[in-house]
C-alpha atoms as a PDB file:
ATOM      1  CA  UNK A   1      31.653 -43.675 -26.875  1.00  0.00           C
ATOM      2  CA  UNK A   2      31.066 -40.176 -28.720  1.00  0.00           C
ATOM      3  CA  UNK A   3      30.169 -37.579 -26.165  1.00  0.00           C
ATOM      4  CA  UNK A   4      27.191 -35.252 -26.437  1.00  0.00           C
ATOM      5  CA  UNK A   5      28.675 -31.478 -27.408  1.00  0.00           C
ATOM      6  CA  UNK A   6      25.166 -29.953 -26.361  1.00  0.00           C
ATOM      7  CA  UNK A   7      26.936 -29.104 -22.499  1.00  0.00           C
ATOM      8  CA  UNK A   8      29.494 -27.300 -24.152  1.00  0.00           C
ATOM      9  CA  UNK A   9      28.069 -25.867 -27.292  1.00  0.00           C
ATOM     10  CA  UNK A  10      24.648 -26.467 -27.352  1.00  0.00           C
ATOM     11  CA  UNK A  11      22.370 -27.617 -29.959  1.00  0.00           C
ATOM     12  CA  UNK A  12      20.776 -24.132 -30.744  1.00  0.00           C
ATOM     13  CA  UNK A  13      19.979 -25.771 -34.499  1.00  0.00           C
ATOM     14  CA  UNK A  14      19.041 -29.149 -36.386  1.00  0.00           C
ATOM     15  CA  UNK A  15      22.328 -28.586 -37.981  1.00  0.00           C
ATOM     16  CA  UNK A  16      24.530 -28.307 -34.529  1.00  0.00           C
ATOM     17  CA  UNK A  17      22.486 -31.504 -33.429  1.00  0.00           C
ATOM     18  CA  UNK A  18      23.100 -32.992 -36.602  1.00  0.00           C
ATOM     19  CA  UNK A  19      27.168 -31.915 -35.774  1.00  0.00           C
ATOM     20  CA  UNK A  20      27.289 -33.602 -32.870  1.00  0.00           C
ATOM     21  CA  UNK A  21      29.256 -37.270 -32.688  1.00  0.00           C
ATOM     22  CA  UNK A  22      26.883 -38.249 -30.295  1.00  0.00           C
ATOM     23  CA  UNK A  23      23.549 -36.917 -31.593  1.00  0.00           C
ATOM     24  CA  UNK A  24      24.091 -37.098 -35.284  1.00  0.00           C
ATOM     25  CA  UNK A  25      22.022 -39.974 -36.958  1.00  0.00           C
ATOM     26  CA  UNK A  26      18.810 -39.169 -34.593  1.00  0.00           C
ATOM     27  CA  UNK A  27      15.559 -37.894 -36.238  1.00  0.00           C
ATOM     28  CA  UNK A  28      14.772 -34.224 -34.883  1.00  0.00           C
ATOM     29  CA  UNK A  29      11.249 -35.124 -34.031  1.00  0.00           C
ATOM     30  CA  UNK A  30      12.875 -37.768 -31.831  1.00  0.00           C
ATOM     31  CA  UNK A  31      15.660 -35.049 -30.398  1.00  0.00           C
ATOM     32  CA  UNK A  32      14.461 -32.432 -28.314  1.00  0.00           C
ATOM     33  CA  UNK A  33      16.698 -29.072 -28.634  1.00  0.00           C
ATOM     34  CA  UNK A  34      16.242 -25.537 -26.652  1.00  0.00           C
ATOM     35  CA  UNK A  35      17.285 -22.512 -28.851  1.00  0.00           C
ATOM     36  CA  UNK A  36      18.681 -21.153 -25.393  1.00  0.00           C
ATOM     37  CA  UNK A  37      16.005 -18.343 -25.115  1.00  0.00           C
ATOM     38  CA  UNK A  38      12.340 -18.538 -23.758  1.00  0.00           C
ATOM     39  CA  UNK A  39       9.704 -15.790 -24.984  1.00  0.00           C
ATOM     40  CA  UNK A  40       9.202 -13.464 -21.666  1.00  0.00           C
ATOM     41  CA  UNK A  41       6.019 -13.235 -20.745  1.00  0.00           C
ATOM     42  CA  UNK A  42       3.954 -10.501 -20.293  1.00  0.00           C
ATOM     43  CA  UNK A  43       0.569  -9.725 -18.626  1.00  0.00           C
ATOM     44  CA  UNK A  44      -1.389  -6.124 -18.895  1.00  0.00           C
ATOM     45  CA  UNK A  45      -1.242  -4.436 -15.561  1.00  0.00           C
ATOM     46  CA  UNK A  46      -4.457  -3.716 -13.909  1.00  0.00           C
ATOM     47  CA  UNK A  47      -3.025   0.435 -13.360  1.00  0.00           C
ATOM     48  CA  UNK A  48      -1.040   2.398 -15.203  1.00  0.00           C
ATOM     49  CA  UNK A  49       2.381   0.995 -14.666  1.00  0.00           C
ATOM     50  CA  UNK A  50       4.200  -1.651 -13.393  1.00  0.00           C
ATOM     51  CA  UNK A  51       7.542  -0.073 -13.300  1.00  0.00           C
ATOM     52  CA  UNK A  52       9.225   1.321  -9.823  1.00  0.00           C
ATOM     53  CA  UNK A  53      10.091   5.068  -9.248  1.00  0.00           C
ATOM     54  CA  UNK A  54      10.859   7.465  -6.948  1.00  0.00           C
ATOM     55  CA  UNK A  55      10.545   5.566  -3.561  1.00  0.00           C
ATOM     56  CA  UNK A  56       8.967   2.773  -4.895  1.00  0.00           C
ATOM     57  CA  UNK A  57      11.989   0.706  -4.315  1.00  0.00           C
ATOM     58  CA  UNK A  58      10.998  -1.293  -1.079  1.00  0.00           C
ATOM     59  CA  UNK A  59       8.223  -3.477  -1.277  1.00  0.00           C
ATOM     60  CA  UNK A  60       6.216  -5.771   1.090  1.00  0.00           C
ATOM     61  CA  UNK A  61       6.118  -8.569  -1.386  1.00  0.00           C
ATOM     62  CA  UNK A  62       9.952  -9.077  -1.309  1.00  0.00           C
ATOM     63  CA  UNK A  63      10.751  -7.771  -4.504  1.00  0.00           C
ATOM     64  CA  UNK A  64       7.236  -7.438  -5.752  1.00  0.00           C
ATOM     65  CA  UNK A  65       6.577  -4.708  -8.662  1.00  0.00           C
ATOM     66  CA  UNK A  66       5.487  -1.083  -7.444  1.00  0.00           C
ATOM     67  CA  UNK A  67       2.291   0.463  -9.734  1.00  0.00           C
ATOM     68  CA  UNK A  68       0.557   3.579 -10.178  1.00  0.00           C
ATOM     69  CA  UNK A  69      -2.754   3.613  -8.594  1.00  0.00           C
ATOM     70  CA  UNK A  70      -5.531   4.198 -11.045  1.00  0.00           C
ATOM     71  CA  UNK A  71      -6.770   7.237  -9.147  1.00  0.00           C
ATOM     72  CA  UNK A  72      -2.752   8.969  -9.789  1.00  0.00           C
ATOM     73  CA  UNK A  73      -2.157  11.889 -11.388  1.00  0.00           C
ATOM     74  CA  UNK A  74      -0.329  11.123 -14.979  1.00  0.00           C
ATOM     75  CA  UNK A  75       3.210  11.850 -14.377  1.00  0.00           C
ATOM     76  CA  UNK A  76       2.419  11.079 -10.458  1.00  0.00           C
ATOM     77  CA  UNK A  77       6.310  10.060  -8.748  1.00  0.00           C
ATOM     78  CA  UNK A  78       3.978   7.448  -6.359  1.00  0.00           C
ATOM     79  CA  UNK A  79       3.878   4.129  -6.343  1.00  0.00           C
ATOM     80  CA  UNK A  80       2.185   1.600  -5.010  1.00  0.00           C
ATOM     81  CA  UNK A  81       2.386  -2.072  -3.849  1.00  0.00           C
ATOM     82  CA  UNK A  82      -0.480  -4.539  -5.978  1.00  0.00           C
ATOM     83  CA  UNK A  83      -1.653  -5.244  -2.266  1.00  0.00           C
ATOM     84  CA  UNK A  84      -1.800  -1.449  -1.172  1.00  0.00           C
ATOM     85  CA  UNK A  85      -3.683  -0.649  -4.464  1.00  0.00           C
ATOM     86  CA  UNK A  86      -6.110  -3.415  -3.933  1.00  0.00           C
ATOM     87  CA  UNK A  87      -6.623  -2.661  -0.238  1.00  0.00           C
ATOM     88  CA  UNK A  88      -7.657   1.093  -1.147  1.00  0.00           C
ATOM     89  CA  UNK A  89      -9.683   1.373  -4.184  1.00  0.00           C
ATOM     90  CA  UNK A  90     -12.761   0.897  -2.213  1.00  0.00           C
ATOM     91  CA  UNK A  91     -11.526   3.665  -0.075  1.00  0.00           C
ATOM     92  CA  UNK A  92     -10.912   5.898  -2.878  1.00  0.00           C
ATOM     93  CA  UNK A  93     -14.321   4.985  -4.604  1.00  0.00           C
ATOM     94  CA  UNK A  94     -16.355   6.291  -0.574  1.00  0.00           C
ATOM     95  CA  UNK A  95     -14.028   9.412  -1.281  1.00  0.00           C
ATOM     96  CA  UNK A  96     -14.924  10.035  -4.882  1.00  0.00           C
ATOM     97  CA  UNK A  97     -18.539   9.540  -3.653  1.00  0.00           C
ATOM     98  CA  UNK A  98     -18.743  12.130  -0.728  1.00  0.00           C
ATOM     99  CA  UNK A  99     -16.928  14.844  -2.313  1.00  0.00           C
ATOM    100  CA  UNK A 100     -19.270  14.523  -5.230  1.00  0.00           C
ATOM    101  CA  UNK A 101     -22.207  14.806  -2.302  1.00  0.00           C
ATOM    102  CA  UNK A 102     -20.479  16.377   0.461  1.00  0.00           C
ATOM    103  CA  UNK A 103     -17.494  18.493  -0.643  1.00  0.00           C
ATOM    104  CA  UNK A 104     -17.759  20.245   2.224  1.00  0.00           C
ATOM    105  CA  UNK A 105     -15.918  17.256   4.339  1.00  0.00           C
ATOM    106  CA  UNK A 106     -12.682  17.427   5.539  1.00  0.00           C
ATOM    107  CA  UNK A 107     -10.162  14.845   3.509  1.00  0.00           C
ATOM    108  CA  UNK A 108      -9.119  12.533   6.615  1.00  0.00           C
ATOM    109  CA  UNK A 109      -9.678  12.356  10.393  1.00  0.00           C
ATOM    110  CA  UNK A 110      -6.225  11.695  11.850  1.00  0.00           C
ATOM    111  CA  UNK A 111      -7.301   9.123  14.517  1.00  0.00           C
ATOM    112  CA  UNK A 112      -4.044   8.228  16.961  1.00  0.00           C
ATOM    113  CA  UNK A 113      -3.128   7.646  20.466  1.00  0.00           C
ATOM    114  CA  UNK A 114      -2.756  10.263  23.238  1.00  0.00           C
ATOM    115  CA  UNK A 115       1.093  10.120  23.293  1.00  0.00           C
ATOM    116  CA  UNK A 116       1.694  10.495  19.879  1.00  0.00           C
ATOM    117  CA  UNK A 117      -0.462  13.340  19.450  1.00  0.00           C
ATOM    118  CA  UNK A 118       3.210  15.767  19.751  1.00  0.00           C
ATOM    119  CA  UNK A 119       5.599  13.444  17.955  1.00  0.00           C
ATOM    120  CA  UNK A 120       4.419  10.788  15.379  1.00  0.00           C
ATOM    121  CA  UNK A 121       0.893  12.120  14.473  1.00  0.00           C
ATOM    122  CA  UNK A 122       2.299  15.670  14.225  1.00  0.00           C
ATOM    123  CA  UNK A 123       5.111  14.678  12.280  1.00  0.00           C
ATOM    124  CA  UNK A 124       2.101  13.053   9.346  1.00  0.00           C
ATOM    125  CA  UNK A 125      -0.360  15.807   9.902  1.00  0.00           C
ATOM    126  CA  UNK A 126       2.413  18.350   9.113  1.00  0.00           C
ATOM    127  CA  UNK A 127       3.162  16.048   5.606  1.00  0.00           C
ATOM    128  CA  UNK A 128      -0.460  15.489   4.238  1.00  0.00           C
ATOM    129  CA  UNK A 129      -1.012  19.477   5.239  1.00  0.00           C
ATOM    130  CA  UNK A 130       2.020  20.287   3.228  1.00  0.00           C
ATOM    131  CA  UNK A 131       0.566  18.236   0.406  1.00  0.00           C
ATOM    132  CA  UNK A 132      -2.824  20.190   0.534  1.00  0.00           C
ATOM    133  CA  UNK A 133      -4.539  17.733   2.898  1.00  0.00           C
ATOM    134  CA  UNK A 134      -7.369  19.048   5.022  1.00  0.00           C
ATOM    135  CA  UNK A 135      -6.857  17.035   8.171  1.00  0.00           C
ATOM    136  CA  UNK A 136      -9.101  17.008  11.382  1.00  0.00           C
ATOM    137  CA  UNK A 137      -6.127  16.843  13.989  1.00  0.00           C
ATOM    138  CA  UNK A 138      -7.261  16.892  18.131  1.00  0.00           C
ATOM    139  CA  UNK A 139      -4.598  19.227  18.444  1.00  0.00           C
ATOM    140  CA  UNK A 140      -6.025  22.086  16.701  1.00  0.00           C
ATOM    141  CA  UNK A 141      -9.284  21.255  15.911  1.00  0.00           C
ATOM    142  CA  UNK A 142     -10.604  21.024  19.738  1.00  0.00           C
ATOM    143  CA  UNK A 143     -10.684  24.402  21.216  1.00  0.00           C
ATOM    144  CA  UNK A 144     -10.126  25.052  24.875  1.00  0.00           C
ATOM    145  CA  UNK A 145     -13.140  24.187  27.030  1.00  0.00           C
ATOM    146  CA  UNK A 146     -15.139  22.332  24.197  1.00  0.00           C
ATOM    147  CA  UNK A 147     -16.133  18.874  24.986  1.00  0.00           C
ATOM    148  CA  UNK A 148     -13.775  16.474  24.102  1.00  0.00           C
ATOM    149  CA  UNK A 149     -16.054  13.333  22.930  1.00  0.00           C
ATOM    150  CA  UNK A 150     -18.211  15.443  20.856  1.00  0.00           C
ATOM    151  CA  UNK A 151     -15.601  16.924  19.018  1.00  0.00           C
ATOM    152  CA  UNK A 152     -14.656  13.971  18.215  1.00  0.00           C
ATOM    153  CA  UNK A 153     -18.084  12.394  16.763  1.00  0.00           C
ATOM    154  CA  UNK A 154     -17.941  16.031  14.786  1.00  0.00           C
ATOM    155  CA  UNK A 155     -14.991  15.377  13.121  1.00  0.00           C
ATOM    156  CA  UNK A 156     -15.710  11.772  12.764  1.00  0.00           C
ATOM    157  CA  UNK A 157     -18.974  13.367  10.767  1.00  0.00           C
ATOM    158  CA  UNK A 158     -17.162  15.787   9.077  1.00  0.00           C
ATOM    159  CA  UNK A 159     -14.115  13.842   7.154  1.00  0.00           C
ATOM    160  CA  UNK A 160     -14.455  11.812   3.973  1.00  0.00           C
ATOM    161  CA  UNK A 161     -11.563   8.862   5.291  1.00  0.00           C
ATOM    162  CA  UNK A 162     -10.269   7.765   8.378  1.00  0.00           C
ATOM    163  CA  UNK A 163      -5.903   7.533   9.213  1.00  0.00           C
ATOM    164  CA  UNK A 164      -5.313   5.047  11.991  1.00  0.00           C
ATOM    165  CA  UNK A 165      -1.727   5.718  13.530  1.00  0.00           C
ATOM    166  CA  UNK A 166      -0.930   2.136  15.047  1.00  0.00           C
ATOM    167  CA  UNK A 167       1.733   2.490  17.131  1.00  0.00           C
ATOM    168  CA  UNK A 168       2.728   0.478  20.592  1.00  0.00           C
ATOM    169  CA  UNK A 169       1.357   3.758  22.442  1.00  0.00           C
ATOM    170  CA  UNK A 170      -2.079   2.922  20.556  1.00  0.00           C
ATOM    171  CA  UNK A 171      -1.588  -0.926  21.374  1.00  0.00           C
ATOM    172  CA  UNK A 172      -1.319  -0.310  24.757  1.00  0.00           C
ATOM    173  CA  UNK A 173      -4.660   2.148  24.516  1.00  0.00           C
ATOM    174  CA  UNK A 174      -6.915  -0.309  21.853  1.00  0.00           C
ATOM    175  CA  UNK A 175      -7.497  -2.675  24.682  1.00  0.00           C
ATOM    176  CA  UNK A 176      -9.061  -0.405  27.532  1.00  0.00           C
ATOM    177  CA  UNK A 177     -11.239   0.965  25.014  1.00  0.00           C
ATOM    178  CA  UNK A 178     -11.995   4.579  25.281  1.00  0.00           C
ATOM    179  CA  UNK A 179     -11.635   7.231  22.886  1.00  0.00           C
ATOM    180  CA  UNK A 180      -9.225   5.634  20.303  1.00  0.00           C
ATOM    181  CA  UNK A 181     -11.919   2.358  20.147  1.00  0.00           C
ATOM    182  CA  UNK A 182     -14.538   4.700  19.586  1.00  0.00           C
ATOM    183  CA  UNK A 183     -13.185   6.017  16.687  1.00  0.00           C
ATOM    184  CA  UNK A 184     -12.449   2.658  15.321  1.00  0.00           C
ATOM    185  CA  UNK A 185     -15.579   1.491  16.032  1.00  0.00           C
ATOM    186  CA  UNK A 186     -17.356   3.917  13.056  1.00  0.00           C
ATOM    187  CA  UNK A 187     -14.553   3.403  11.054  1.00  0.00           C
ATOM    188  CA  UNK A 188     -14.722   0.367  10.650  1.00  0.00           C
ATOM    189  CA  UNK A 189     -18.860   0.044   9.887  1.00  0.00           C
ATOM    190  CA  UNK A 190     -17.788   1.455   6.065  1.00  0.00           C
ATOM    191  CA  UNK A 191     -14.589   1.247   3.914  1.00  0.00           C
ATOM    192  CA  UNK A 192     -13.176   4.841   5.314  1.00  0.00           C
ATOM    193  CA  UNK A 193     -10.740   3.306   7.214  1.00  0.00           C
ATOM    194  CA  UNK A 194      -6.733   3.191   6.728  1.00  0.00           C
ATOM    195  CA  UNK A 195      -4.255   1.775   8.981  1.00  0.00           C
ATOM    196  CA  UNK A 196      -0.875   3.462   9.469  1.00  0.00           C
ATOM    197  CA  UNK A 197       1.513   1.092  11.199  1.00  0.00           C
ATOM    198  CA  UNK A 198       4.559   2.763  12.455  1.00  0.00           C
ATOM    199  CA  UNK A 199       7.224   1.414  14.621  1.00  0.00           C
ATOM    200  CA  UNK A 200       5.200  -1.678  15.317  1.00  0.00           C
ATOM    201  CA  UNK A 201       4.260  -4.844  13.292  1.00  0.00           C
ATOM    202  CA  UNK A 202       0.789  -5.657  11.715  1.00  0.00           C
ATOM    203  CA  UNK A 203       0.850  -8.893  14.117  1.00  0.00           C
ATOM    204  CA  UNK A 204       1.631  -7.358  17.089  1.00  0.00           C
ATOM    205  CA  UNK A 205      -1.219  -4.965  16.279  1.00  0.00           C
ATOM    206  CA  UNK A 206      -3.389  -8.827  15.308  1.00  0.00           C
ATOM    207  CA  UNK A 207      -3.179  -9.877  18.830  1.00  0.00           C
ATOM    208  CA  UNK A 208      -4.408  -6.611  19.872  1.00  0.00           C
ATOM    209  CA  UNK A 209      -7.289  -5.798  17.202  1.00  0.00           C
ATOM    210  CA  UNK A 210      -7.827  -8.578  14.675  1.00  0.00           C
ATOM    211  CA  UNK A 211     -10.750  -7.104  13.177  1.00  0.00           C
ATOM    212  CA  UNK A 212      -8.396  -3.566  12.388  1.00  0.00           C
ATOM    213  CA  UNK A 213      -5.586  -5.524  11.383  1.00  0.00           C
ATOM    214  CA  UNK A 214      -8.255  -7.512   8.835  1.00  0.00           C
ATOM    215  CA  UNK A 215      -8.084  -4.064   7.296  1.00  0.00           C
ATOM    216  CA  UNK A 216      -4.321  -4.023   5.089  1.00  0.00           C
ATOM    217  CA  UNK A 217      -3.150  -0.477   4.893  1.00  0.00           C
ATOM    218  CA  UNK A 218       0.612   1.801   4.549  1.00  0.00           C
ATOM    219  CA  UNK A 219       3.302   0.777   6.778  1.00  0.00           C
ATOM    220  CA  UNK A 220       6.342   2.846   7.624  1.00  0.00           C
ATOM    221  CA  UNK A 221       8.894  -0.070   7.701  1.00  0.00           C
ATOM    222  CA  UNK A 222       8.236  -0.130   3.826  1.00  0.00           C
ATOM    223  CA  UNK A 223       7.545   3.922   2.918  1.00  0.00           C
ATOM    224  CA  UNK A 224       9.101   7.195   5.102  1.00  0.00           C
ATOM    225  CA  UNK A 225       6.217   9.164   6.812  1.00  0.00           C
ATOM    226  CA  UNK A 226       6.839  11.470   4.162  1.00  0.00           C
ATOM    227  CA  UNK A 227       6.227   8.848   1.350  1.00  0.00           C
ATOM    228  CA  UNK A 228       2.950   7.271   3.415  1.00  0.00           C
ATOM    229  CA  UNK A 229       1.417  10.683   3.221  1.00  0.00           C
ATOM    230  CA  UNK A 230       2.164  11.176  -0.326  1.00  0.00           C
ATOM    231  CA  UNK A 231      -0.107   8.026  -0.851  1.00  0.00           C
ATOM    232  CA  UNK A 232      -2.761   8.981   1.626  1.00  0.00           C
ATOM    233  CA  UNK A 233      -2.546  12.889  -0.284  1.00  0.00           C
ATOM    234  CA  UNK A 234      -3.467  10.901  -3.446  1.00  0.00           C
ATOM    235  CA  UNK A 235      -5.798   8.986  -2.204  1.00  0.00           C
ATOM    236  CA  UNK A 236      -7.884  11.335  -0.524  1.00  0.00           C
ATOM    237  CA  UNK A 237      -7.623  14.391  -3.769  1.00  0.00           C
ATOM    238  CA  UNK A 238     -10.355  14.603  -5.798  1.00  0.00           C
END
């Protein structure tokens, strides 16, 4: 019996199929060939580019395309998961909002746990105030003596967005409530809130605070500090 050459040399063509011991003879609407190619497909972005750059080489989605956010700068290095970009927008539209009303604001309120405050929440307020950030930061912006719950609901009053450092020193704080839960607590009543998780696991912080980890946001096992900020610097610049 004739053998089929298609395995070996395909039937890119009527004529190969027509070539071929086995297949010759057969009508070619009763032969099915594959030219070997398929037409890629494509589908417009919803931003302004699909490719990856810069850091934009780790992703959450396992290999999933980096973008440019809608709100970036043309030429901007920063990417963006589809996920992160979702997540945000409405964040970025309450910023676009206040500083058209209230440019006064501060850009973000750096909300974080007590031990942090000298190593991991220094270490981003530093970045976004290299980037030109205006950040409300406990360790400056309480003076000696002032009261330490009201300066808080000031600069709760006085920032456009909210940065959540979750770390496992603010897991271990989020359940004895206090002053980390009262922060949440108005940050999450609008869509001024963005969760940082560093060194910790968005599930870890779901058994902790389901409602805050309802809330997607950056996460340093996918971006460096110093990549996170340049996000949350883009976000928050008018």
């Amino acid at each position: 019996m004739a053998r089929c050459t298609a395995p070996r040399e395909g039937h890119r063509s009527a004529r190969a199929a027509a070539n071929c011991p086995a297949c010759r003879g057969r009508s070619r609407y009763g032969y099915g060939y594959s030219s070997g190619y398929s037409s890629p497909s494509y589908s417009s972005p919803n931003y302004y580019s699909s490719s990856v750059g810069g850091g934009g080489g780790r992703s959450s989605g396992g290999g999933t395309s980096r973008v440019r956010a809608a709100w970036s700068k043309p030429g901007s290095a920063v990417f963006y998961t589809p996920t992160e970009v979702r997540e945000l927008t409405p964040v970025r539209t309450n910023v676009e909002n206040l500083a058209a009303k209230q440019p006064e604001l501060r850009d973000v309120f750096l909300c974080h746990s007590w031990d942090d405050r000298l190593m991991a929440a220094k270490e981003l307020h530093d970045h976004l105030e290299t980037r030109g950030v205006r950040v409300w930061f406990s360790e400056k912006d309480i003076s000696l003596g002032e009261p330490f719950l009201r300066s808080i609901d000031k600069g709760l009053a006085n920032s456009r967005v909210g940065i959540v450092l979750v770390t496992p020193a603010m897991l271990k704080t989020l359940p004895n409530g206090g002053v980390a839960d009262k922060e949440l607590s108005a940050l999450l009543a609008g869509e001024r809130l963005v969760p940082i998780v560093h060194q910790t696991t968005y599930d870890a912080l779901r058994e902790v605070s389901p409602l805050l980890a309802s809330r997607n946001g950056l996460n340093t096992a996918e971006d460096t500090m110093a990549e996170v900020a340049a996000k949350l610097a883009e976000l928050v610049t008018v």
